[in-house]
C-alpha atoms as a PDB file:
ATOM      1  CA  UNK A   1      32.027  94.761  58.653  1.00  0.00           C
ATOM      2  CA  UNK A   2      32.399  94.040  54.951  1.00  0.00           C
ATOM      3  CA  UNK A   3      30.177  92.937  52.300  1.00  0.00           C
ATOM      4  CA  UNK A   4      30.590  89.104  52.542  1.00  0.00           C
ATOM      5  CA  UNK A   5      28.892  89.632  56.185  1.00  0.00           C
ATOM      6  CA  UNK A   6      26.157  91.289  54.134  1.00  0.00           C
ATOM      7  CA  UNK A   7      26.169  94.882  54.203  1.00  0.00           C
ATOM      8  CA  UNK A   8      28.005  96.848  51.118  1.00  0.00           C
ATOM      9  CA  UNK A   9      30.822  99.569  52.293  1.00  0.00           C
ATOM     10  CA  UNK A  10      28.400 103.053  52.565  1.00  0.00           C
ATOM     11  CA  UNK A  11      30.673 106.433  51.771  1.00  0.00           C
ATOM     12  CA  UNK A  12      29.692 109.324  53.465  1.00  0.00           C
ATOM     13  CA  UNK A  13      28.482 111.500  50.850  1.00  0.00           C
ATOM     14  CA  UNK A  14      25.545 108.594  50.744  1.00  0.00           C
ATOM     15  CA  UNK A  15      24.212 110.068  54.367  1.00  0.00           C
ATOM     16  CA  UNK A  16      22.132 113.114  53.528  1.00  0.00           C
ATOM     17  CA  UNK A  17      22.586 115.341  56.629  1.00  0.00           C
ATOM     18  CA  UNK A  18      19.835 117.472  55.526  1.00  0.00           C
ATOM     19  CA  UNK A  19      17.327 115.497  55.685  1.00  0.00           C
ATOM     20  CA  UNK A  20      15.893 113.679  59.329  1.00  0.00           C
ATOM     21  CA  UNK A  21      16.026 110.210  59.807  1.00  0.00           C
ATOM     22  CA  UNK A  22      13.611 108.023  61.601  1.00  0.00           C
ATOM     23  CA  UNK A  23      16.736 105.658  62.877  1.00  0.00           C
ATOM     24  CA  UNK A  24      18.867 108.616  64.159  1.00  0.00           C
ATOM     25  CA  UNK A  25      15.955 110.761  65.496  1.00  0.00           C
ATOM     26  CA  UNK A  26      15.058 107.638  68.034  1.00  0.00           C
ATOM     27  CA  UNK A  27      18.417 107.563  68.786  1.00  0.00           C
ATOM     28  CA  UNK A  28      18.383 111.397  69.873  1.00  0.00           C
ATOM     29  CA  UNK A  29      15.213 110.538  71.985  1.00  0.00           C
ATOM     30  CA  UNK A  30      17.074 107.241  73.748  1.00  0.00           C
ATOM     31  CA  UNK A  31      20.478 109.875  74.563  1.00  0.00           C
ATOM     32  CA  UNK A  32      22.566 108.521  71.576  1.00  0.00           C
ATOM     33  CA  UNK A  33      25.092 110.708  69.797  1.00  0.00           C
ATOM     34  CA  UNK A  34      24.759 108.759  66.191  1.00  0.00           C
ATOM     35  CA  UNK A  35      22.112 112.064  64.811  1.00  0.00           C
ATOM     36  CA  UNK A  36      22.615 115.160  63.533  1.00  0.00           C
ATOM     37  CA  UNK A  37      21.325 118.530  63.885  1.00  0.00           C
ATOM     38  CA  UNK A  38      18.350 117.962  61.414  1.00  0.00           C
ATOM     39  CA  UNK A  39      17.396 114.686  63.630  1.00  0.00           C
ATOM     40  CA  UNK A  40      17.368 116.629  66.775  1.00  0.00           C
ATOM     41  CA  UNK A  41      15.467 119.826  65.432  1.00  0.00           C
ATOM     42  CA  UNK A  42      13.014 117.348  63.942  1.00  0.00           C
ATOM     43  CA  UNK A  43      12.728 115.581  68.333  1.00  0.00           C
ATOM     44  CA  UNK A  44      12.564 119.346  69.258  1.00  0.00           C
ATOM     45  CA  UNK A  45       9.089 119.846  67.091  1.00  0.00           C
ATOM     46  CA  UNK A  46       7.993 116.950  67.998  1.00  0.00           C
ATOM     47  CA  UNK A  47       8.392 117.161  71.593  1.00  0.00           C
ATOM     48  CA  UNK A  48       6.872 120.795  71.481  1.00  0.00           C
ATOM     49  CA  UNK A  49       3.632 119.032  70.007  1.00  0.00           C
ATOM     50  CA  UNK A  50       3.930 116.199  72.546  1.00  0.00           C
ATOM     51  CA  UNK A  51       5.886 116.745  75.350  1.00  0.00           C
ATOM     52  CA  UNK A  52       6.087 113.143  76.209  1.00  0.00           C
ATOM     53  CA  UNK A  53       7.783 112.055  73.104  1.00  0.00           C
ATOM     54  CA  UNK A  54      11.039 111.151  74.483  1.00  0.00           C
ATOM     55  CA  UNK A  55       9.309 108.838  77.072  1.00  0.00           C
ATOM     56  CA  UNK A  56       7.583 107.085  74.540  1.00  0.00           C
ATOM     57  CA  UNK A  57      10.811 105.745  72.770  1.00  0.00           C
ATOM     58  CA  UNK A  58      12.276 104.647  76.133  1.00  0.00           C
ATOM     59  CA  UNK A  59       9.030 102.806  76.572  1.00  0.00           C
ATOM     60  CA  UNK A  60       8.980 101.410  73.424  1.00  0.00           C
ATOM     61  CA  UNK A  61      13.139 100.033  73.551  1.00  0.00           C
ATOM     62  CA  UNK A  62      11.411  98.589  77.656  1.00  0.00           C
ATOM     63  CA  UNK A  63       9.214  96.337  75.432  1.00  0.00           C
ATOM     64  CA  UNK A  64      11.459  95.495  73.017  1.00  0.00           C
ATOM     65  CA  UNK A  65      13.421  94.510  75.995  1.00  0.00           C
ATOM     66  CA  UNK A  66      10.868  92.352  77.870  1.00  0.00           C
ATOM     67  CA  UNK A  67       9.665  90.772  74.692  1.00  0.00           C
ATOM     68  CA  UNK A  68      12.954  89.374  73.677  1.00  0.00           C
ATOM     69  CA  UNK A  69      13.210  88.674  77.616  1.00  0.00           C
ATOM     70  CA  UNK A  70      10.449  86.351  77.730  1.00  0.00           C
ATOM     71  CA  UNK A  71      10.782  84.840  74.473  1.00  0.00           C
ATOM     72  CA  UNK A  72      14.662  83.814  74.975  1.00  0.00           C
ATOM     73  CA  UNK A  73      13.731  83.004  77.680  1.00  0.00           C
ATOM     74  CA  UNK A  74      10.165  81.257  78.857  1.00  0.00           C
ATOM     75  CA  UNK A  75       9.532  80.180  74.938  1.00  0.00           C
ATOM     76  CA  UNK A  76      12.888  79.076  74.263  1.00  0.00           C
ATOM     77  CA  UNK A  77      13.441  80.785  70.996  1.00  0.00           C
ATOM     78  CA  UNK A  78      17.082  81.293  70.230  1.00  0.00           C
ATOM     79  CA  UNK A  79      17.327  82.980  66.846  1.00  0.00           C
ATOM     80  CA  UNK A  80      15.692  85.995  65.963  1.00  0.00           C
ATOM     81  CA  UNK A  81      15.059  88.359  62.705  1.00  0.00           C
ATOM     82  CA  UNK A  82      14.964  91.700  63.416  1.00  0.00           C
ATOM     83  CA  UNK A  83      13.454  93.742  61.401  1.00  0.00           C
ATOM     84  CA  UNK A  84      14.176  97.947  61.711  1.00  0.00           C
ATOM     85  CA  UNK A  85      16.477  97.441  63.927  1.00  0.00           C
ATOM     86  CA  UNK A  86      18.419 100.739  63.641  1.00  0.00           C
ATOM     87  CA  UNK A  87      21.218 102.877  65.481  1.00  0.00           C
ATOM     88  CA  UNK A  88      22.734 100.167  67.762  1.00  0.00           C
ATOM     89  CA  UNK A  89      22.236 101.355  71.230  1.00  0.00           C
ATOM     90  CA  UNK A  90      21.901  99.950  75.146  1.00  0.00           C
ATOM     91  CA  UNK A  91      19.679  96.656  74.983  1.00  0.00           C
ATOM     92  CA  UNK A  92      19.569  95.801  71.557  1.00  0.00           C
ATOM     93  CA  UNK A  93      18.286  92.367  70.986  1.00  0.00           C
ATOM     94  CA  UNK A  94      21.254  90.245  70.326  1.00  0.00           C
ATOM     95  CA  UNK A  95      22.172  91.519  73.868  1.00  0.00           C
ATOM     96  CA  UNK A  96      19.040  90.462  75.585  1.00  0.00           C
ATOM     97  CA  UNK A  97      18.605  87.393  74.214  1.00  0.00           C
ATOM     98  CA  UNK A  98      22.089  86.195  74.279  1.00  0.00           C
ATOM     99  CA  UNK A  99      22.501  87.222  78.659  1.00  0.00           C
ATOM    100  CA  UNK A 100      19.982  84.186  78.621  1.00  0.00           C
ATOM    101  CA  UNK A 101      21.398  82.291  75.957  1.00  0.00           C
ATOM    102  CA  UNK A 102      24.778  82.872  74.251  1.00  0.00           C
ATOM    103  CA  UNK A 103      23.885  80.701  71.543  1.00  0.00           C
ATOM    104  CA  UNK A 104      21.222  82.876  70.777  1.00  0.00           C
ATOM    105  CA  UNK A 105      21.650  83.948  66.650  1.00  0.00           C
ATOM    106  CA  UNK A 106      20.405  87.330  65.345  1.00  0.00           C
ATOM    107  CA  UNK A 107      20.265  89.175  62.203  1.00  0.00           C
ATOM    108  CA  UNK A 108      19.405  92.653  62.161  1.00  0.00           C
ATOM    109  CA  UNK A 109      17.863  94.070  58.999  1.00  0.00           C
ATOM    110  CA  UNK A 110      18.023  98.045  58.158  1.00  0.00           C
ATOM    111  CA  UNK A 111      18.537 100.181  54.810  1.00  0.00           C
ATOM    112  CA  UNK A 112      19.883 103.516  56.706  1.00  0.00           C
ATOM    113  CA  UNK A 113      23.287 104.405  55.526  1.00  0.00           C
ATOM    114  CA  UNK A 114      23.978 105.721  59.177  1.00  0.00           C
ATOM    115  CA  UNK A 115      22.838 102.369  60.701  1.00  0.00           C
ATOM    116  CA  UNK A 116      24.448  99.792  58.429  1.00  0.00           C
ATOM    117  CA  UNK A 117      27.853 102.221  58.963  1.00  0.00           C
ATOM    118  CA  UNK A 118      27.646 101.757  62.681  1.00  0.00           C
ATOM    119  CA  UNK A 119      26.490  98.463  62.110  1.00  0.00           C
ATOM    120  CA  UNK A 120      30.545  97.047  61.617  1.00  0.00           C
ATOM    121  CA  UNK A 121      31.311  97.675  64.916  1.00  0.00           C
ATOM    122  CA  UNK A 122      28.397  95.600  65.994  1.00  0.00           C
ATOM    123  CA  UNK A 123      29.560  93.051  63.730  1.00  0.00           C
ATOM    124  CA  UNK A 124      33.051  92.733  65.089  1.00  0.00           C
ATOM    125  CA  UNK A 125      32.048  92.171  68.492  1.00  0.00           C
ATOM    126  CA  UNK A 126      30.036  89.595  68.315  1.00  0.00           C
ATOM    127  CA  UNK A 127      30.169  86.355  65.482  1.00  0.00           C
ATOM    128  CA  UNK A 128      26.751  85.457  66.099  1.00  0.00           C
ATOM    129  CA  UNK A 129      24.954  88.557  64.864  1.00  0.00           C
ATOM    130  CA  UNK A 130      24.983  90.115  61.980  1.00  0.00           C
ATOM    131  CA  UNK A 131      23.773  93.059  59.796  1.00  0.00           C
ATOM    132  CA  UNK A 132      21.723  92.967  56.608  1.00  0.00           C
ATOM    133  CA  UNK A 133      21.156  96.141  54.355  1.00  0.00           C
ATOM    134  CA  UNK A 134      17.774  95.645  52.989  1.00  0.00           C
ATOM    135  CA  UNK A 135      14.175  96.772  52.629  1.00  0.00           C
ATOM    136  CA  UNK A 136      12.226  95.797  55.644  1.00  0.00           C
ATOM    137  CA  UNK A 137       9.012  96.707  53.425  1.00  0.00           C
ATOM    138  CA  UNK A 138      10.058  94.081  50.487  1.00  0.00           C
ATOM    139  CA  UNK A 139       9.695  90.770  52.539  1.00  0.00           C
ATOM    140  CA  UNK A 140      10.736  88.794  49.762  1.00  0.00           C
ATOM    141  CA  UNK A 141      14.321  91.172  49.429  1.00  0.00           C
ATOM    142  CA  UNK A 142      14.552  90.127  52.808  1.00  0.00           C
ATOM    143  CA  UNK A 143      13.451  86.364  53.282  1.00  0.00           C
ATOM    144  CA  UNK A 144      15.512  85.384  50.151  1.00  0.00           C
ATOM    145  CA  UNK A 145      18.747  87.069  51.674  1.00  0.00           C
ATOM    146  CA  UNK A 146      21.737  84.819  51.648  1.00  0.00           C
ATOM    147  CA  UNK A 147      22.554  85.728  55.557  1.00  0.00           C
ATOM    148  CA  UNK A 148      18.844  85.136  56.487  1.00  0.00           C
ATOM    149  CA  UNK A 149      19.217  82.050  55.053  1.00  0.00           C
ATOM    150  CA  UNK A 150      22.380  80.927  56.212  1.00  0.00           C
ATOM    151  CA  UNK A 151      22.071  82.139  59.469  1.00  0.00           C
ATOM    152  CA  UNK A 152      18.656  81.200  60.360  1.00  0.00           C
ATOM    153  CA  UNK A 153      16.713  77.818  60.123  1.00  0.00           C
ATOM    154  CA  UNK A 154      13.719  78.330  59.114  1.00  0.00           C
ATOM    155  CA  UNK A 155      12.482  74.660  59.536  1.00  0.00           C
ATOM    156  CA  UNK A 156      12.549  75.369  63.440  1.00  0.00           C
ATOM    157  CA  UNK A 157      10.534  78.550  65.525  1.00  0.00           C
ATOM    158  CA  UNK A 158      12.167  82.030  65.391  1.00  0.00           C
ATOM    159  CA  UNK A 159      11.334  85.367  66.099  1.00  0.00           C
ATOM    160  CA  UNK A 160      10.320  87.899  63.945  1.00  0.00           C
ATOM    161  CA  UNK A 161      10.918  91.493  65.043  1.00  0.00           C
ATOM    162  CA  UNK A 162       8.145  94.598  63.575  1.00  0.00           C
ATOM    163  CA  UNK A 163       9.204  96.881  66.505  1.00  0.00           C
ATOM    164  CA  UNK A 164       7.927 100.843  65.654  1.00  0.00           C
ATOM    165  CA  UNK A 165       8.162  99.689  61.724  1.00  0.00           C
ATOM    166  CA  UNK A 166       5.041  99.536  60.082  1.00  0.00           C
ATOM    167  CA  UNK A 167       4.110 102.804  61.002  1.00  0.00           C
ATOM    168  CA  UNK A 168       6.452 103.956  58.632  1.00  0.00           C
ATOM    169  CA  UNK A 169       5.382 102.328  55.884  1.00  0.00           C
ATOM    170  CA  UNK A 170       1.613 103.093  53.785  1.00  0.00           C
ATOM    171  CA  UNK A 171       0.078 101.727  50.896  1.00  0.00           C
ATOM    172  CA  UNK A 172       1.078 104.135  48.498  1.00  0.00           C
ATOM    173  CA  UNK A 173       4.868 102.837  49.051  1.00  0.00           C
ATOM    174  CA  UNK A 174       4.296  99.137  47.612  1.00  0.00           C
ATOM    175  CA  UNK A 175       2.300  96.429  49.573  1.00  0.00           C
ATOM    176  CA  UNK A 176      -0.065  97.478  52.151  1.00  0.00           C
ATOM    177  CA  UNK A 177       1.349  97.227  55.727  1.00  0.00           C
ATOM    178  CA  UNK A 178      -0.920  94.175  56.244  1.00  0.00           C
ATOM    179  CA  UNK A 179       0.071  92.625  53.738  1.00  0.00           C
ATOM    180  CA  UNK A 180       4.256  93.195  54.539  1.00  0.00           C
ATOM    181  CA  UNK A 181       3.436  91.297  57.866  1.00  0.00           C
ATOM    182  CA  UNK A 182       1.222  88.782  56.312  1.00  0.00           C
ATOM    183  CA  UNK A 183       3.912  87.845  53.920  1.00  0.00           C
ATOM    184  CA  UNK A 184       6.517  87.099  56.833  1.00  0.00           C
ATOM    185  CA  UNK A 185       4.174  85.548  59.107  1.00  0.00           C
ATOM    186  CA  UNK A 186       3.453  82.991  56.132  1.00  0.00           C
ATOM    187  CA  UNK A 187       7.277  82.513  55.470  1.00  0.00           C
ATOM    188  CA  UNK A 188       7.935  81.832  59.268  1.00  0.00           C
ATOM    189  CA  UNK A 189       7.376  78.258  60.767  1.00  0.00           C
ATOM    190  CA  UNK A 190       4.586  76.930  62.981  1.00  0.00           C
ATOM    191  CA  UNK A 191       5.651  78.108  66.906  1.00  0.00           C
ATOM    192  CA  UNK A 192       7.286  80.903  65.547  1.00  0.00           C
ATOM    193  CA  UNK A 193       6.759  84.334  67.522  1.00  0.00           C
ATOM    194  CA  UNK A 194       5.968  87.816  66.057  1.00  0.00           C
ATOM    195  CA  UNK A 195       6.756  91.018  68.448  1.00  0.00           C
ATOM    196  CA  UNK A 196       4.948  94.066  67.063  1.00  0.00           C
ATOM    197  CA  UNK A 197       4.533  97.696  68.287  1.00  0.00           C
ATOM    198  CA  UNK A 198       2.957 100.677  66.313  1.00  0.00           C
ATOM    199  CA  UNK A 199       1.825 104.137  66.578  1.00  0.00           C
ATOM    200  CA  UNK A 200      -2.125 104.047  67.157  1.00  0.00           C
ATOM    201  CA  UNK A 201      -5.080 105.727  66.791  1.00  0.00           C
ATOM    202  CA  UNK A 202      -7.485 104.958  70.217  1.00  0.00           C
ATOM    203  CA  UNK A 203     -10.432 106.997  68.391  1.00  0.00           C
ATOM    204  CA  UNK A 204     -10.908 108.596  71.880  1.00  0.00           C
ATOM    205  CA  UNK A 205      -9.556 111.565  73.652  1.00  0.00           C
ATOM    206  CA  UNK A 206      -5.930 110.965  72.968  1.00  0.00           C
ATOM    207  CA  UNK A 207      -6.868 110.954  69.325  1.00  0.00           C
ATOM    208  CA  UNK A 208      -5.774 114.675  68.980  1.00  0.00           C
ATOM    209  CA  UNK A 209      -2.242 113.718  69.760  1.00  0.00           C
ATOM    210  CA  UNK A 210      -1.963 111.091  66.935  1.00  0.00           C
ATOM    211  CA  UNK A 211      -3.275 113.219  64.642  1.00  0.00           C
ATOM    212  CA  UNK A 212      -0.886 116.028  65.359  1.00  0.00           C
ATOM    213  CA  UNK A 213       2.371 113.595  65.166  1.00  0.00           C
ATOM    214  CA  UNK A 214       1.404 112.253  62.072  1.00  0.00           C
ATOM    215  CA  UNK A 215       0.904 115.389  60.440  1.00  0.00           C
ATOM    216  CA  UNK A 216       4.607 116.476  62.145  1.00  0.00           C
ATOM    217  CA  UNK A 217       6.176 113.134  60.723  1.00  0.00           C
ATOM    218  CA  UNK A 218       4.473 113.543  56.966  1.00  0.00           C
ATOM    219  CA  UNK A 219       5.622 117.220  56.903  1.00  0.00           C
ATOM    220  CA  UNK A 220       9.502 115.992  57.324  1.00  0.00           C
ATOM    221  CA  UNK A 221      10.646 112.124  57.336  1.00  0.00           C
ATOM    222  CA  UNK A 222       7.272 111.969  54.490  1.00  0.00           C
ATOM    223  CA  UNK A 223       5.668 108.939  56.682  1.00  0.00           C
ATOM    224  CA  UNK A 224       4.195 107.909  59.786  1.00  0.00           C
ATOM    225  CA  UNK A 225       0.792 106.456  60.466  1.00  0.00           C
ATOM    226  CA  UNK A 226      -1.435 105.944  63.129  1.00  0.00           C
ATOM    227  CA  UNK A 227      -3.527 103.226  62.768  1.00  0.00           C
ATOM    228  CA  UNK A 228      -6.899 102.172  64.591  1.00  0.00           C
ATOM    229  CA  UNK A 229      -7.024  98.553  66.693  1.00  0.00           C
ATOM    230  CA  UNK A 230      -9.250  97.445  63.427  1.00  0.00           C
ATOM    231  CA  UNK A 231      -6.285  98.292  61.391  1.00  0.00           C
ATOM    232  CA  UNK A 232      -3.812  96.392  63.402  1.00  0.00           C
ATOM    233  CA  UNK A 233      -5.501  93.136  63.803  1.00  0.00           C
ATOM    234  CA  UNK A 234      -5.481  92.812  60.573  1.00  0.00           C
ATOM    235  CA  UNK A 235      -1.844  92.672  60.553  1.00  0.00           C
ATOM    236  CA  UNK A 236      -1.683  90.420  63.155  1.00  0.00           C
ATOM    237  CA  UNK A 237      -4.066  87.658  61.626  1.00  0.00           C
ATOM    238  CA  UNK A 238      -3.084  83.890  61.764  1.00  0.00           C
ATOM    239  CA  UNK A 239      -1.032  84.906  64.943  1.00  0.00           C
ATOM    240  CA  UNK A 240      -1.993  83.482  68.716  1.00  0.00           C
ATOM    241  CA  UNK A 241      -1.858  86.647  70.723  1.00  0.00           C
ATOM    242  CA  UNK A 242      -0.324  86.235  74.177  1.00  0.00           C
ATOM    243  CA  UNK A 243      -2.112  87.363  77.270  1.00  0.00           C
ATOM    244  CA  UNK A 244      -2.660  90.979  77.227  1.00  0.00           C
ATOM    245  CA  UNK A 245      -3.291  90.892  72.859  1.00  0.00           C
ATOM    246  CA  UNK A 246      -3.308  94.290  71.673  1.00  0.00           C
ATOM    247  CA  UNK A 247      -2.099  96.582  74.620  1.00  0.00           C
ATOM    248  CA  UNK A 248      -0.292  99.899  75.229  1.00  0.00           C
ATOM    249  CA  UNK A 249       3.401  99.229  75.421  1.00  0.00           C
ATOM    250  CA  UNK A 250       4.095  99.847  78.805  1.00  0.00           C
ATOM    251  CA  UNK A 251       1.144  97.320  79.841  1.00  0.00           C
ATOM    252  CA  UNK A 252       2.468  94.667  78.095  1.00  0.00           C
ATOM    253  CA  UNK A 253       4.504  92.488  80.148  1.00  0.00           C
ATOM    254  CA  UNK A 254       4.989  95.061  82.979  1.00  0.00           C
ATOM    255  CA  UNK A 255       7.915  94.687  85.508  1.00  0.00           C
ATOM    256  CA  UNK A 256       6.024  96.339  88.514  1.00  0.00           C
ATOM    257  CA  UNK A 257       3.281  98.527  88.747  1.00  0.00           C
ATOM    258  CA  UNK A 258       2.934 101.991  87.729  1.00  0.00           C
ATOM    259  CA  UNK A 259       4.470 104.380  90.051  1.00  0.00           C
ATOM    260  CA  UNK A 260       2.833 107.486  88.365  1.00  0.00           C
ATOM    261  CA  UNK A 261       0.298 108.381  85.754  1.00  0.00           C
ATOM    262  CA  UNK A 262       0.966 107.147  82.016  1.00  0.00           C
ATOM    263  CA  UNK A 263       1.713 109.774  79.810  1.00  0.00           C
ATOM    264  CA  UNK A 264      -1.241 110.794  77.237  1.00  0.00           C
ATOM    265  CA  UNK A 265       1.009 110.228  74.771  1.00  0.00           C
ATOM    266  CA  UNK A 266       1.673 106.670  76.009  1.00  0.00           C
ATOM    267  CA  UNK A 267      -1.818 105.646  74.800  1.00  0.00           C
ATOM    268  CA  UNK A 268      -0.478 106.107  70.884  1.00  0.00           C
ATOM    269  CA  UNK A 269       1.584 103.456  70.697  1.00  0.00           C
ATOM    270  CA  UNK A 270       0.622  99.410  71.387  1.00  0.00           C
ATOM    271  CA  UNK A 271       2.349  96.312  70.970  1.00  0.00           C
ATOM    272  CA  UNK A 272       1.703  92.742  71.241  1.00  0.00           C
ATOM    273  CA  UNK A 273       3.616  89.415  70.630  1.00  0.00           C
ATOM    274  CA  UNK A 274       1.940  86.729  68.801  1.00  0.00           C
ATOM    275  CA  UNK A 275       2.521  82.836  68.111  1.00  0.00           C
ATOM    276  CA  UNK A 276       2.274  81.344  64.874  1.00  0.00           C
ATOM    277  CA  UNK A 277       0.121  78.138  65.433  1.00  0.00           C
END
């Protein structure tokens, strides 16, 4: 993967293996072997202050799954911007959508060294995907992107992946995380789909366990935010929410029924897809 397919060569003295990274700590929780020892202490704590933590990012890559599943699918979308996409790993979305429909096109978007590195391989495999290194948080640096551009046609629908992004991302950083959404959902044409999932605050029970993540997140990777359901529909404003809305992720488009309890953890984090009318 070079830079005319949009990603600059990355030397390895550019990956700080000191420091945890959000991309190759979700890869330790789904089994990957793209992390180092820093990303897998960083699991370990949280895991100790939620046991359930690995669950939740298989859950979360499930949604992923059945979102790009129905929307390849039933709604017919065949390109797709996705945004965060990070370590490439079983199920990403260019392979969902394109078992349904090879033409499918996809552009991944991602500023980890670690990710855009592994990224070439993805790259070489398969000519209608490719692999931007950009801020997800700057729409504009990412809308104005000769490869978005190219690649996608934005006077027909696409889909716009936010999957376990925004809860990265707070005010004091540039725009407000509404306001990052807002500003894609605006760029994106009418019929256009948004899939969304973030860490959240239920202001019940569960709260306790949000609040002690967060504070596990700020103290290493120096971000992650729950937010309340107030806090999230305002990110999601403009957008036709599909039938359930605003739902925990494994409710959301479910592929049976529950065999056993949900994890209290697995009330944190909610998703929904939405339709731009």
């Amino acid at each position: 993967m070079g830079q005319d397919r949009g990603t600059a060569d990355l030397p390895s003295n550019r990956i700080d293996t000191t420091v945890p990274s959000v991309a190759r700590a979700y890869d330790a929780a789904l089994g990957g072997k793209d992390n180092y020892e820093v990303d897998r202490q960083l699991l370990a704590q949280l895991n100790q202050a939620v046991p359930e933590v690995n669950i939740i990012a298989v859950s979360n890559r499930a949604f992923l799954t059945r979102a790009v599943r129905f929307l390849a699918g039933k709604a017919g979308i065949d390109q797709f911007l996705d945004c965060g996409s990070g370590l490439p790993t079983a199920e990403n979305t260019h392979q969902v959508a394109q078992r349904i429909n090879p033409d499918a096109q996809v552009v991944y978007v991602d500023n980890d060294p670690v990710v855009l590195a592994h990224g070439r391989a993805l790259l070489e495999e398969n000519d209608r995907t490719r692999l931007i290194g950009a801020n997800i948080f700057e729409p504009d640096e990412v809308l104005k992107n000769d490869v978005v551009t190219t690649t996608l046609d934005f006077s027909r629908p696409l889909a716009l992946m936010h999957v376990a992004t925004l809860h990265h991302h707070s005010e004091a950083e540039g725009l407000p995380p509404a306001q990052v959404l807002q500003t894609y959902i605006e760029a994106i044409p009418s019929g256009s789909y948004v899939v969304f999932s973030h860490f959240f605050d239920p202001e019940n029970e569960h709260s306790p366990i949000a609040h002690r993540v967060q504070a596990i997140l700020n103290q290493s990777i120096s971000r992650g935010f729950f937010r309340t359901k107030s806090e999230l529909e305002e990110m999601l404003v403009g957008l036709e929410l599909m039938d359930p809305g605003i739902v925990v992720n494994d409710e959301w488009w479910p592929t049976g029924p529950r065999s056993e309890p949900m994890p209290a953890a697995g009330n944190c984090i909610v998703a929904a897809v939405g339709r731009k009318p």
